[in-house]
PDB file of N, CA and C in Angstrom:
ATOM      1  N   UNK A   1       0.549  19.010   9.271  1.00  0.00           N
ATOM      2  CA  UNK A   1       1.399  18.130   8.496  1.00  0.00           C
ATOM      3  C   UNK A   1       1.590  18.732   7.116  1.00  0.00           C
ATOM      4  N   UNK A   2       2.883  18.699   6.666  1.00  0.00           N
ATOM      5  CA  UNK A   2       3.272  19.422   5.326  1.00  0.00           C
ATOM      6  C   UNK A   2       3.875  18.393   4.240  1.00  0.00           C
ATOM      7  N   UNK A   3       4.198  18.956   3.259  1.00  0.00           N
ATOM      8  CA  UNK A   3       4.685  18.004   2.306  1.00  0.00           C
ATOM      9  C   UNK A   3       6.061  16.719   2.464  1.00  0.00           C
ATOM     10  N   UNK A   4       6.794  17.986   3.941  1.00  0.00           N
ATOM     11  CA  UNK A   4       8.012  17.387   4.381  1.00  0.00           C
ATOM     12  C   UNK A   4       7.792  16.379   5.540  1.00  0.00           C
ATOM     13  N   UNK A   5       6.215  16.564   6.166  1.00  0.00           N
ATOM     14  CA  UNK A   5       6.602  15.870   7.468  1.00  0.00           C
ATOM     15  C   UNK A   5       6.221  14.636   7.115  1.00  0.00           C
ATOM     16  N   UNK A   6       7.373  13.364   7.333  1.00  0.00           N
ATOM     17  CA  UNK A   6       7.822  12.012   7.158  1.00  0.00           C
ATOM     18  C   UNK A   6       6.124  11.654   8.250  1.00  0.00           C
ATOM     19  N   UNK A   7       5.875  10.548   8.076  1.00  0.00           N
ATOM     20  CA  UNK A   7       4.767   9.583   8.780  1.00  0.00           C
ATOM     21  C   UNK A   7       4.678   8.298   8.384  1.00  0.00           C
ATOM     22  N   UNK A   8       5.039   7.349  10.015  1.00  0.00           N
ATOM     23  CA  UNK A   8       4.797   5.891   9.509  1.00  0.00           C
ATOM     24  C   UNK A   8       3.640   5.276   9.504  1.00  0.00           C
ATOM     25  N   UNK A   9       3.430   5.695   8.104  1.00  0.00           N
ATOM     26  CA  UNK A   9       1.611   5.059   7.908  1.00  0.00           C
ATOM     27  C   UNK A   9       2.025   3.913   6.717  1.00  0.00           C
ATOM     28  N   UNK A  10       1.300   2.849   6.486  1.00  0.00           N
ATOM     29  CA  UNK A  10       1.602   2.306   5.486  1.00  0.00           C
ATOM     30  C   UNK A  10       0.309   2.338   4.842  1.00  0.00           C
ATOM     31  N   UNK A  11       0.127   2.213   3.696  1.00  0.00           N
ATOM     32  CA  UNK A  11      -1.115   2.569   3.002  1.00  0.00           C
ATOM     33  C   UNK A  11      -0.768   1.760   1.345  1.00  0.00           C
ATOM     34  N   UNK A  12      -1.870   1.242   0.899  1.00  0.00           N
ATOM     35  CA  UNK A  12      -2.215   1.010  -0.168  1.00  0.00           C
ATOM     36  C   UNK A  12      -2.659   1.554  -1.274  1.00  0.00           C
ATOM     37  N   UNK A  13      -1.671   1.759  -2.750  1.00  0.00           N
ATOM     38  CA  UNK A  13      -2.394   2.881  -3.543  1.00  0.00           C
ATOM     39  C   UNK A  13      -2.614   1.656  -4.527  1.00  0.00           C
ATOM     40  N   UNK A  14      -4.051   2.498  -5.566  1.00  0.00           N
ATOM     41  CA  UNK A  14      -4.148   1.242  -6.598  1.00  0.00           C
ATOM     42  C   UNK A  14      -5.067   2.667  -7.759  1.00  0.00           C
ATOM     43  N   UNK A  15      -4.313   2.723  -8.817  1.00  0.00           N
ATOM     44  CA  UNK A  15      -4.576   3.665 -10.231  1.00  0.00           C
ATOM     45  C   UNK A  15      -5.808   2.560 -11.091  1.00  0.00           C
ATOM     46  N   UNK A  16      -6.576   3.241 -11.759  1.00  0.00           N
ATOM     47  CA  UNK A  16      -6.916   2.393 -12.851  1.00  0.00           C
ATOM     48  C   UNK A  16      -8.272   3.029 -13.286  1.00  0.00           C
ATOM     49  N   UNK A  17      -8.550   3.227 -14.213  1.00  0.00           N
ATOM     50  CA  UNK A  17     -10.191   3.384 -14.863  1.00  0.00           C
ATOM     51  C   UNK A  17     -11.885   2.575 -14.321  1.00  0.00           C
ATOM     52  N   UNK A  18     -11.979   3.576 -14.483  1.00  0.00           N
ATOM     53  CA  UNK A  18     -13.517   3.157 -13.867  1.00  0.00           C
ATOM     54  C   UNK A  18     -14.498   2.600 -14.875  1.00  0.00           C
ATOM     55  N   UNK A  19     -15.870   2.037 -14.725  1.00  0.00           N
ATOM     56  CA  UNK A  19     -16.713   1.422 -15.848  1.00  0.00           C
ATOM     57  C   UNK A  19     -17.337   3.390 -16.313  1.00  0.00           C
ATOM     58  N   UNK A  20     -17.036   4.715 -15.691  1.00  0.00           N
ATOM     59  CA  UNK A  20     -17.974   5.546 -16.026  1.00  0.00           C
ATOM     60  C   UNK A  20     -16.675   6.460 -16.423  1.00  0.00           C
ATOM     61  N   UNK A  21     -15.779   6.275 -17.034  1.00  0.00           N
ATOM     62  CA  UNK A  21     -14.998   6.466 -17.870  1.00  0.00           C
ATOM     63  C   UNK A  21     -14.266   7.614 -17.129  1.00  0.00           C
ATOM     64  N   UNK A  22     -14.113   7.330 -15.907  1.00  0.00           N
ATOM     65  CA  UNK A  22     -13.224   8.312 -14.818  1.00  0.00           C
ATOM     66  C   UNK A  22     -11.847   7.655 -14.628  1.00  0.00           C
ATOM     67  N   UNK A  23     -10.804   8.366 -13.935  1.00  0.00           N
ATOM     68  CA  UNK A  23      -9.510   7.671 -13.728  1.00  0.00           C
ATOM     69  C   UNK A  23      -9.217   7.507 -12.057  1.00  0.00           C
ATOM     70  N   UNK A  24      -9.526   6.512 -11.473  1.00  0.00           N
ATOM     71  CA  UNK A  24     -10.025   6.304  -9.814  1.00  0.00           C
ATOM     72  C   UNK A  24      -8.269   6.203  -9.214  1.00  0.00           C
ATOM     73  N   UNK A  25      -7.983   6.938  -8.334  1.00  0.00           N
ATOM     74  CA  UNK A  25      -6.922   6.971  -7.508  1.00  0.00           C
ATOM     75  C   UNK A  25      -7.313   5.751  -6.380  1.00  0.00           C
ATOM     76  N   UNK A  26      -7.398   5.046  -5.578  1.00  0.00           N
ATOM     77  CA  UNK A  26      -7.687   4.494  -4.458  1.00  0.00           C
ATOM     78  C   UNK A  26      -6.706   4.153  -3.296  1.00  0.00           C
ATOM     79  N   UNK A  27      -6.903   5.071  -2.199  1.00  0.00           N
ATOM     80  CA  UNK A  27      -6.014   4.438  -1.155  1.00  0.00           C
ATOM     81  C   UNK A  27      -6.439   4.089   0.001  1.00  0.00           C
ATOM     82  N   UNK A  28      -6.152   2.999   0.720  1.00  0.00           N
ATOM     83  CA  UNK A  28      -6.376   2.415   1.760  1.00  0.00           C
ATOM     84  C   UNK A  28      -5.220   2.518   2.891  1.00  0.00           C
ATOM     85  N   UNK A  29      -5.729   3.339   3.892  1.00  0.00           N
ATOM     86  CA  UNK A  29      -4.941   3.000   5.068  1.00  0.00           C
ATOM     87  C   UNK A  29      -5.464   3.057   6.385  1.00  0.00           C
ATOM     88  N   UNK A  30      -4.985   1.722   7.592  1.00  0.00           N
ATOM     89  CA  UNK A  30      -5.556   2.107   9.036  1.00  0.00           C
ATOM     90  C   UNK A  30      -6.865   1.551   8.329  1.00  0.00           C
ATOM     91  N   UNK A  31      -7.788   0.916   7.674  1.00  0.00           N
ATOM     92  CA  UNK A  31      -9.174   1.038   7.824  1.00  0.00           C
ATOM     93  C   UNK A  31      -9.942   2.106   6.962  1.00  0.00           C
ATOM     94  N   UNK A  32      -9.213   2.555   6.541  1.00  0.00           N
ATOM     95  CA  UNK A  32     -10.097   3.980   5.719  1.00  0.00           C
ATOM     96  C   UNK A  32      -9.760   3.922   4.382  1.00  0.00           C
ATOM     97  N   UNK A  33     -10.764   4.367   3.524  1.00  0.00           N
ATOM     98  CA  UNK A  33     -10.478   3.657   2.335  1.00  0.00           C
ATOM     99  C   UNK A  33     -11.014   5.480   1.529  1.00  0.00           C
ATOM    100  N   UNK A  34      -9.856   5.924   0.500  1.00  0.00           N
ATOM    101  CA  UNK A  34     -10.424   7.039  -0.253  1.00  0.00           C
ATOM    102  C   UNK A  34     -10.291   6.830  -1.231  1.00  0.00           C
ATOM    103  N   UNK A  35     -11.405   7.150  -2.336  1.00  0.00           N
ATOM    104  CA  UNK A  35     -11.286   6.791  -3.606  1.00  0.00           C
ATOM    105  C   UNK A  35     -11.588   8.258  -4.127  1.00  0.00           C
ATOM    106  N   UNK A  36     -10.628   8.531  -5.134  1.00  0.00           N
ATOM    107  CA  UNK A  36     -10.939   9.862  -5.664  1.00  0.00           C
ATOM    108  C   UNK A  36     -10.600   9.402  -7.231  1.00  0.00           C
ATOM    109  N   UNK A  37     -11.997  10.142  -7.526  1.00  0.00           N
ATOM    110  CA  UNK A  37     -12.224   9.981  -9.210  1.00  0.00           C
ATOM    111  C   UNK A  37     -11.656  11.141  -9.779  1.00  0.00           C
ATOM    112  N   UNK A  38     -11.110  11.108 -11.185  1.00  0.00           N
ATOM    113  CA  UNK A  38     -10.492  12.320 -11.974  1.00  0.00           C
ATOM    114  C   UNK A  38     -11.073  12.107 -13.302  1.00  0.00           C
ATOM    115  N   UNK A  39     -11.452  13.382 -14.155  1.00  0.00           N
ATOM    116  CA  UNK A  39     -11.481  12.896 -15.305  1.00  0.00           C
ATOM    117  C   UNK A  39     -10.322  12.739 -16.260  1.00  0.00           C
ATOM    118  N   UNK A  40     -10.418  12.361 -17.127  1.00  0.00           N
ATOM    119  CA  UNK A  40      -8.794  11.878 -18.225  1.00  0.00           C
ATOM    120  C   UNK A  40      -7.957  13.022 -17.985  1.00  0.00           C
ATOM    121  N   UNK A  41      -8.419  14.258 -18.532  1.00  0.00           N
ATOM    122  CA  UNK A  41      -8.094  15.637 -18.496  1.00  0.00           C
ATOM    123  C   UNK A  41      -7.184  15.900 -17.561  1.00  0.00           C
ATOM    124  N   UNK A  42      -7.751  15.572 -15.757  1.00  0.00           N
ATOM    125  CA  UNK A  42      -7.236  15.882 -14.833  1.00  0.00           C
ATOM    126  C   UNK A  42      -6.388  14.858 -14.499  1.00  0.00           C
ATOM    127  N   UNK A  43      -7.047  13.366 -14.889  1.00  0.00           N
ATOM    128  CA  UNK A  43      -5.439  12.600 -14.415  1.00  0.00           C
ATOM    129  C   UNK A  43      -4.403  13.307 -15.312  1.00  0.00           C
ATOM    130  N   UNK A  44      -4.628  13.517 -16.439  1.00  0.00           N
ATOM    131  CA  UNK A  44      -2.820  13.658 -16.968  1.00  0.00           C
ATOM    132  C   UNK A  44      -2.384  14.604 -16.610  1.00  0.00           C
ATOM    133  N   UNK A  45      -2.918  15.817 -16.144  1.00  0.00           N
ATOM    134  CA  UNK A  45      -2.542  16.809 -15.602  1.00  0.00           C
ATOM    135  C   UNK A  45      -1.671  16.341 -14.109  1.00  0.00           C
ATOM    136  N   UNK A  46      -2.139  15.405 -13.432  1.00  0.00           N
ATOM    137  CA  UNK A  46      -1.860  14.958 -12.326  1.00  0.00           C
ATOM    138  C   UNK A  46      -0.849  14.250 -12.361  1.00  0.00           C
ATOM    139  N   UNK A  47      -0.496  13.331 -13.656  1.00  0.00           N
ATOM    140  CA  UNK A  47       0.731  12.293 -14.131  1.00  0.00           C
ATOM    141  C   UNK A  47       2.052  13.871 -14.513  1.00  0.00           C
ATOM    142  N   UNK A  48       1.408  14.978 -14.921  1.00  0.00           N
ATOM    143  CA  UNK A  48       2.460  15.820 -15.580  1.00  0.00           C
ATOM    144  C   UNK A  48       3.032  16.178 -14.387  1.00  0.00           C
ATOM    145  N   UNK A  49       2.285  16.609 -13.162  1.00  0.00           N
ATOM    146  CA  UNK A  49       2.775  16.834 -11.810  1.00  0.00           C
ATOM    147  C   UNK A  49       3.608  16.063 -11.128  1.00  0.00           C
ATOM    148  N   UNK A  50       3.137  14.906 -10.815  1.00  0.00           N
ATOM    149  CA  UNK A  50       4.409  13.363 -10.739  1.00  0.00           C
ATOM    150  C   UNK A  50       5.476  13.469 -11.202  1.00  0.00           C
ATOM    151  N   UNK A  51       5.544  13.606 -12.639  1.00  0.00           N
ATOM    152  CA  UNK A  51       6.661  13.548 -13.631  1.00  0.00           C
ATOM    153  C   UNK A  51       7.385  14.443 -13.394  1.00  0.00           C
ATOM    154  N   UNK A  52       7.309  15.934 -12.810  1.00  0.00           N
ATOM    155  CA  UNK A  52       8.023  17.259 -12.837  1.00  0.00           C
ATOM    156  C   UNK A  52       8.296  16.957 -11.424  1.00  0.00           C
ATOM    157  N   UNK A  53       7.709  16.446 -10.535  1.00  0.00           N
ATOM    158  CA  UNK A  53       7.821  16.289  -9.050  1.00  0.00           C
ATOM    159  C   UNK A  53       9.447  15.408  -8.767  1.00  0.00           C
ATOM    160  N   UNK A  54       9.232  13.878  -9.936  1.00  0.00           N
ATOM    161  CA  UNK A  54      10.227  13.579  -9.801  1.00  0.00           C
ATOM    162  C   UNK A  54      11.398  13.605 -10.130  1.00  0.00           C
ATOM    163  N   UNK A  55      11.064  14.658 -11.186  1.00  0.00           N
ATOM    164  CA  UNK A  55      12.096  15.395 -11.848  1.00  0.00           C
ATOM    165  C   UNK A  55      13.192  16.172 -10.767  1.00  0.00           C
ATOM    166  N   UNK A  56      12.108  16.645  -9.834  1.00  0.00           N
ATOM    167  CA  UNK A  56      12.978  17.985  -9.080  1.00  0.00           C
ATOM    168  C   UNK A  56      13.298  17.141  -7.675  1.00  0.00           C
ATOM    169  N   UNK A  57      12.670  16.069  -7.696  1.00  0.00           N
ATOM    170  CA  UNK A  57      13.298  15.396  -6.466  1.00  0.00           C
ATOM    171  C   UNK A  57      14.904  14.499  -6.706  1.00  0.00           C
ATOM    172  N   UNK A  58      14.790  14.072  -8.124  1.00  0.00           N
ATOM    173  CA  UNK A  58      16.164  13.757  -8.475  1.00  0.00           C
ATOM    174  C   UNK A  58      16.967  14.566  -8.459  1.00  0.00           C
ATOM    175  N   UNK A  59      16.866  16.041  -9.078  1.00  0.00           N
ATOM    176  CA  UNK A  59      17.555  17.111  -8.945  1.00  0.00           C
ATOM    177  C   UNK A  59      18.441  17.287  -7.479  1.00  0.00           C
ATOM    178  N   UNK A  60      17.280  17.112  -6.409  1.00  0.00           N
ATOM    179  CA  UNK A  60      17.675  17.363  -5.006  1.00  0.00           C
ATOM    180  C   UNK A  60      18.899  15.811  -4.801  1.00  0.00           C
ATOM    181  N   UNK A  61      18.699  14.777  -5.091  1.00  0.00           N
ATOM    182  CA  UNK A  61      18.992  13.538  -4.555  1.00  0.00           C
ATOM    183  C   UNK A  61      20.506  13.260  -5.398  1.00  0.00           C
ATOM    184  N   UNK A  62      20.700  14.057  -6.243  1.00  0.00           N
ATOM    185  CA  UNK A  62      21.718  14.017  -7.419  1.00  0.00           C
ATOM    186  C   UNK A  62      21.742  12.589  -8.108  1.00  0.00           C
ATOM    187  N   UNK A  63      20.697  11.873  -8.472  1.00  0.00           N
ATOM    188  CA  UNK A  63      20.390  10.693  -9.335  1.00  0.00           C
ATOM    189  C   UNK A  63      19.918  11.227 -10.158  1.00  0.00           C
TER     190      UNK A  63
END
């Protein structure tokens, strides 16, 4: 499975800070639950990726 291949999964995402001063991704789908911690550093690095991602996907979509 690649970045392109479409899948009908539905899944739950939920962003937000932790009490140990990490930035917790959490997704739930099917029963399975992944929580991946980042530090500040790496979330924004991760928000700059998003941001350029949807940059170049508008590009493609002409919006």
């Amino acid at each position: 499975m690649g970045i392109n291949s479409e899948r009908d999964i539905e899944a739950n995402m939920q962003i937000g800070p932790t009490d140990q001063g990490m930035v917790r991704i959490f997704i739930e789908a099917d029963g399975l639950e992944i929580p991946m911690d980042f530090d500040p550093e790496e979330a924004e690095e991760i928000a700059d990726e998003l941001r350029a991602a949807a940059q170049a996907a508008r590009a493609v979509s002409g919006s």
